[in-house]
N, C-alpha and C. Protein backbone atom coordinates (compact mmCIF):
# COMPACT_ATOMS: atom_id res chain seq x y z
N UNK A 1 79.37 -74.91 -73.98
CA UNK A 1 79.72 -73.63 -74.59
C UNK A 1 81.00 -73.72 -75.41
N UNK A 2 81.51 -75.05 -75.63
CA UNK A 2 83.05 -75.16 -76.17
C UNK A 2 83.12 -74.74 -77.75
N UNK A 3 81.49 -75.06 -77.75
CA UNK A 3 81.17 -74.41 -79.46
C UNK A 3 81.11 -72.93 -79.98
N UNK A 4 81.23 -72.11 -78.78
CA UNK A 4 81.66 -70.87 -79.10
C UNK A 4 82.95 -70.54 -80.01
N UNK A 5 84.05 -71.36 -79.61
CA UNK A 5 85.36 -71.12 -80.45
C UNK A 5 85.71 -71.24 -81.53
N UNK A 6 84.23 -71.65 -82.18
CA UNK A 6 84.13 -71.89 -83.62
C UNK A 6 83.80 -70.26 -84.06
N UNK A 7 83.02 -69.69 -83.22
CA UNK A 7 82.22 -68.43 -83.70
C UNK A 7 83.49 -66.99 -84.07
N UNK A 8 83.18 -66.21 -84.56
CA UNK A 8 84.08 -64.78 -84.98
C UNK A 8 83.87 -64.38 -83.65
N UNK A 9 85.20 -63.73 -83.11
CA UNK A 9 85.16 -63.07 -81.91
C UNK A 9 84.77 -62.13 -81.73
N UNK A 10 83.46 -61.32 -82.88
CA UNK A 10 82.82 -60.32 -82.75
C UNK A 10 81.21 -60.92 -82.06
N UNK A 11 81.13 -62.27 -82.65
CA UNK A 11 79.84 -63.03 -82.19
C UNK A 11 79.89 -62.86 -80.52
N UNK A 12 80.89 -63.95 -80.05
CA UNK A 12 81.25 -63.94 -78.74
C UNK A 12 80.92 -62.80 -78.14
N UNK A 13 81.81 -61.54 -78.69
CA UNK A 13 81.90 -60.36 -78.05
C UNK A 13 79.89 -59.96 -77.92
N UNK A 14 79.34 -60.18 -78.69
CA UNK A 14 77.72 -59.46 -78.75
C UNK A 14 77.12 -60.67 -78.01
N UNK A 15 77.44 -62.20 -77.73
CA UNK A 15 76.94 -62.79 -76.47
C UNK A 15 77.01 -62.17 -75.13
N UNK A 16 78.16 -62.10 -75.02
CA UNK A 16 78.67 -61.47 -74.11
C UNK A 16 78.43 -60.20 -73.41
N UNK A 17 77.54 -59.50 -74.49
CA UNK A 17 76.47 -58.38 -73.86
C UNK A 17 75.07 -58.79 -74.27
N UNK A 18 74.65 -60.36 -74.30
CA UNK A 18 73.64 -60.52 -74.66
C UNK A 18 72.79 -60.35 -72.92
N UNK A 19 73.29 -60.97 -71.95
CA UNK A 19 72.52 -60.98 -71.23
C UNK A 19 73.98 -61.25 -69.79
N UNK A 20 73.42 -60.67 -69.10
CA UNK A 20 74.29 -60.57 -67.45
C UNK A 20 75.10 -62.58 -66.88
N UNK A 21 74.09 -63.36 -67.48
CA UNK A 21 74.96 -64.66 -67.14
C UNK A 21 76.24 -64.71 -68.37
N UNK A 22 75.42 -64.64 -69.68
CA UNK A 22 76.51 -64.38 -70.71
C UNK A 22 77.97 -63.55 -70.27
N UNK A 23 77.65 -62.70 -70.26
CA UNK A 23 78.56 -61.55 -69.99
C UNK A 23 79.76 -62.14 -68.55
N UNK A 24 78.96 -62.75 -67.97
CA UNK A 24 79.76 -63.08 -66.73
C UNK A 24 80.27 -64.84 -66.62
N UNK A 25 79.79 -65.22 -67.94
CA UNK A 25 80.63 -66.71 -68.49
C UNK A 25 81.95 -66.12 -69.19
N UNK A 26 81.38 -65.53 -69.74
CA UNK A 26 82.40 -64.87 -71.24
C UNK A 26 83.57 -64.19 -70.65
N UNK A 27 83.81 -63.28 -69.16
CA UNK A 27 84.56 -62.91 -68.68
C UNK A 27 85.40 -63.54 -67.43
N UNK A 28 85.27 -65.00 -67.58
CA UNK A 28 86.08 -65.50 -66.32
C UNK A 28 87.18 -66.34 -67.09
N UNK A 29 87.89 -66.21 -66.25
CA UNK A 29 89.30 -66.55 -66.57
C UNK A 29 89.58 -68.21 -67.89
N UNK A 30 88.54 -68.42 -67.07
CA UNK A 30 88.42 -70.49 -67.52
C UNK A 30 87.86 -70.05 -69.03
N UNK A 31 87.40 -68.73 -69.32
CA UNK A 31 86.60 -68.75 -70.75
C UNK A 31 87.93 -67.65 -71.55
N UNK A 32 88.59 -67.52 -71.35
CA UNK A 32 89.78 -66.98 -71.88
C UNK A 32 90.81 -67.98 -72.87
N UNK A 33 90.40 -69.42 -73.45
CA UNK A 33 90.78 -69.80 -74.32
C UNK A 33 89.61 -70.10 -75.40
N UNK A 34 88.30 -69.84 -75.10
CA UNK A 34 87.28 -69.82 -75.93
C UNK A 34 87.38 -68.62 -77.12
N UNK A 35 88.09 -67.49 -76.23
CA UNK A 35 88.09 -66.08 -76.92
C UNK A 35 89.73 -66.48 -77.91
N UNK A 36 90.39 -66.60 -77.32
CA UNK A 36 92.15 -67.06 -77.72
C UNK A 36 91.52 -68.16 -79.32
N UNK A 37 91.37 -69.11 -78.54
CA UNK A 37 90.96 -70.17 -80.35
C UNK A 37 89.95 -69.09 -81.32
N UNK A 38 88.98 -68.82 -80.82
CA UNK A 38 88.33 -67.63 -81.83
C UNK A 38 89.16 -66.97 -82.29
N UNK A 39 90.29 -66.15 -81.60
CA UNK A 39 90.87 -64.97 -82.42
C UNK A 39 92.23 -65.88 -83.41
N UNK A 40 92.18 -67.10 -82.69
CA UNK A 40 93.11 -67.89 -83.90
C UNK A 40 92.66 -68.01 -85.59
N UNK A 41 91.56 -68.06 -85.04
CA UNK A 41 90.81 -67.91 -86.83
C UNK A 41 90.51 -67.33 -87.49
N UNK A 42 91.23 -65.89 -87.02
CA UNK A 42 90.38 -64.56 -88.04
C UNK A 42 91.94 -64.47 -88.31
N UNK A 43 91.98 -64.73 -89.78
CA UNK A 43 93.18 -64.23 -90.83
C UNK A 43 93.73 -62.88 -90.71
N UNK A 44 95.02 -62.96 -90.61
CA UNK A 44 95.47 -61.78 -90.95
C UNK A 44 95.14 -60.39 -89.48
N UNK A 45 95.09 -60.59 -88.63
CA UNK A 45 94.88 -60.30 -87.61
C UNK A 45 95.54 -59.89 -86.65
N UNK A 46 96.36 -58.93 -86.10
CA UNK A 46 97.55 -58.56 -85.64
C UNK A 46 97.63 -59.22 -84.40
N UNK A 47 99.01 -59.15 -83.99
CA UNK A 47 98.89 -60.37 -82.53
C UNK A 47 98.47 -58.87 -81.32
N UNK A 48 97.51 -59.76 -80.63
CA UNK A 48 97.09 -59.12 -79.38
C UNK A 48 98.07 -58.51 -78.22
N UNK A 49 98.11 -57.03 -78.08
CA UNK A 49 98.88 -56.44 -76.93
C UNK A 49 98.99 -57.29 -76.35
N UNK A 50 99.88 -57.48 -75.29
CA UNK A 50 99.94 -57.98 -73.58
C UNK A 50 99.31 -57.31 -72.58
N UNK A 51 99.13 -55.93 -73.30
CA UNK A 51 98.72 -55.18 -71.68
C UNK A 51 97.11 -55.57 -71.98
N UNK A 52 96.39 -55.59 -72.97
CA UNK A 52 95.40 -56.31 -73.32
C UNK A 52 94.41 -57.59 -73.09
N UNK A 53 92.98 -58.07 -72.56
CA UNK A 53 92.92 -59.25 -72.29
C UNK A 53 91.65 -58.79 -73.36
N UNK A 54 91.52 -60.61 -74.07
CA UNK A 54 91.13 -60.47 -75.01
C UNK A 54 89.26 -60.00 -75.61
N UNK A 55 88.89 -59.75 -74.43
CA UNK A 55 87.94 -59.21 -74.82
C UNK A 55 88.19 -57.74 -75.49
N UNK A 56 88.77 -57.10 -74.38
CA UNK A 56 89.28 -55.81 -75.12
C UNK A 56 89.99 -55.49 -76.10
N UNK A 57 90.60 -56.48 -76.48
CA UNK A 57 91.19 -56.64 -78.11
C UNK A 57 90.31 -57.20 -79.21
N UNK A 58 89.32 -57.90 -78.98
CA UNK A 58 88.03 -57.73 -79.36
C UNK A 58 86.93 -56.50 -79.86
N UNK A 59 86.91 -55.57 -78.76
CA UNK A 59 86.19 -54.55 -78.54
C UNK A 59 87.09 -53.81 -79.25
N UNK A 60 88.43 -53.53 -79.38
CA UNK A 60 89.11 -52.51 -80.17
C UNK A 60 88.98 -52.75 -81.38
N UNK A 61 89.45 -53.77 -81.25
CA UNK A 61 89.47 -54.69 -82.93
C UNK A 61 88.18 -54.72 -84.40
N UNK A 62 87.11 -55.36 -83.66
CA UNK A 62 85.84 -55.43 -84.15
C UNK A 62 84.38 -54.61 -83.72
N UNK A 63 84.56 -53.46 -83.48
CA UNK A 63 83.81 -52.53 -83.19
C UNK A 63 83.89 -51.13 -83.31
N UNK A 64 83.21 -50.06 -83.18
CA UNK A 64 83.16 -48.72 -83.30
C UNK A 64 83.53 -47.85 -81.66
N UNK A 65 83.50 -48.70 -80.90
CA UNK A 65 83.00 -48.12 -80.14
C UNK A 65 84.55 -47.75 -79.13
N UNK A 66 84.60 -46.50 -78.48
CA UNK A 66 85.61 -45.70 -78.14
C UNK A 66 86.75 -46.38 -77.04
N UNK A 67 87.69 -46.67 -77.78
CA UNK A 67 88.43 -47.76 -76.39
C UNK A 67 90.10 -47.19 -76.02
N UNK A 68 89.60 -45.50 -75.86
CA UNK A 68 90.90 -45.02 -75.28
C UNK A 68 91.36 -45.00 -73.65
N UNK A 69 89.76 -45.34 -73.41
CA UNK A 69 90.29 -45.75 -72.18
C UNK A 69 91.31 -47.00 -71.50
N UNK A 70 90.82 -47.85 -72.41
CA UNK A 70 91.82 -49.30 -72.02
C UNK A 70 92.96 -49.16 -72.92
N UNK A 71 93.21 -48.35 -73.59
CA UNK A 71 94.44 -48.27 -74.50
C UNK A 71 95.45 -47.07 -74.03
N UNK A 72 95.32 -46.23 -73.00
CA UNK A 72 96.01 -45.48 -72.83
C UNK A 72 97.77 -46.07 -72.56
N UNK A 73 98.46 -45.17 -73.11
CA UNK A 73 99.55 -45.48 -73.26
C UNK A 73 100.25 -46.86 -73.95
N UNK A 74 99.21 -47.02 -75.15
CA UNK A 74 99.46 -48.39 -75.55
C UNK A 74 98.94 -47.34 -77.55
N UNK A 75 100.51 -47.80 -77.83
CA UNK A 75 100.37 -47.39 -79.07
C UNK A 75 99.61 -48.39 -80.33
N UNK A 76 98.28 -48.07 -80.80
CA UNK A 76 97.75 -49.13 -82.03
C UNK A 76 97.28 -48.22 -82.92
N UNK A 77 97.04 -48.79 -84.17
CA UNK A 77 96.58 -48.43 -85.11
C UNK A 77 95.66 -49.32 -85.57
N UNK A 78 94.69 -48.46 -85.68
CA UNK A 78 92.97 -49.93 -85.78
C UNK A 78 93.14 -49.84 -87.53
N UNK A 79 92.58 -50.94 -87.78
CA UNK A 79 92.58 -51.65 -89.10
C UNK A 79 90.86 -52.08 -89.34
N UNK A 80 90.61 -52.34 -90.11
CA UNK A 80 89.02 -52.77 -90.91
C UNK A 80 89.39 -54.32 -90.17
N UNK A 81 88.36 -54.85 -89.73
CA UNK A 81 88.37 -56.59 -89.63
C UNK A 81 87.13 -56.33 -89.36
């Protein structure tokens, strides 16, 4: 799977709800530099909160979909990527 870190961390992110083993590779700790080198390669890209792990900076980042729950009390301003 080391060939994931080539992919846009929006790819990853839609493996990752591809199917329940996916989803549960994609979220363990040991796969947290697969997501890190991915987000190294998208230009121009603001550096990731701390209170943040990077799926969810993912999900804020490259998607529509409503992420005030994991952002509460965490000031961002979403951008087009």
């Amino acid at each position: 799977m080391q060939v994931c870190k080539y992919l846009h961390p929006r790819d990853i992110l839609h493996l990752s709800w591809a199917s329940k083993d996916f989803h549960a590779f994609f979220s363990r700790k040991s796969s947290a530099s697969i997501w890190k080198q991915s987000l190294e390669r998208v230009r121009g890209l603001p550096p990731r909160p701390d209170k943040l792990i990077e799926p969810a900076w993912v999900t804020f980042m490259f998607t529509t979909w409503c992420t005030a729950s994991i952002l509460s009390g965490t000031v961002l301003h979403r951008l087009a990527y």
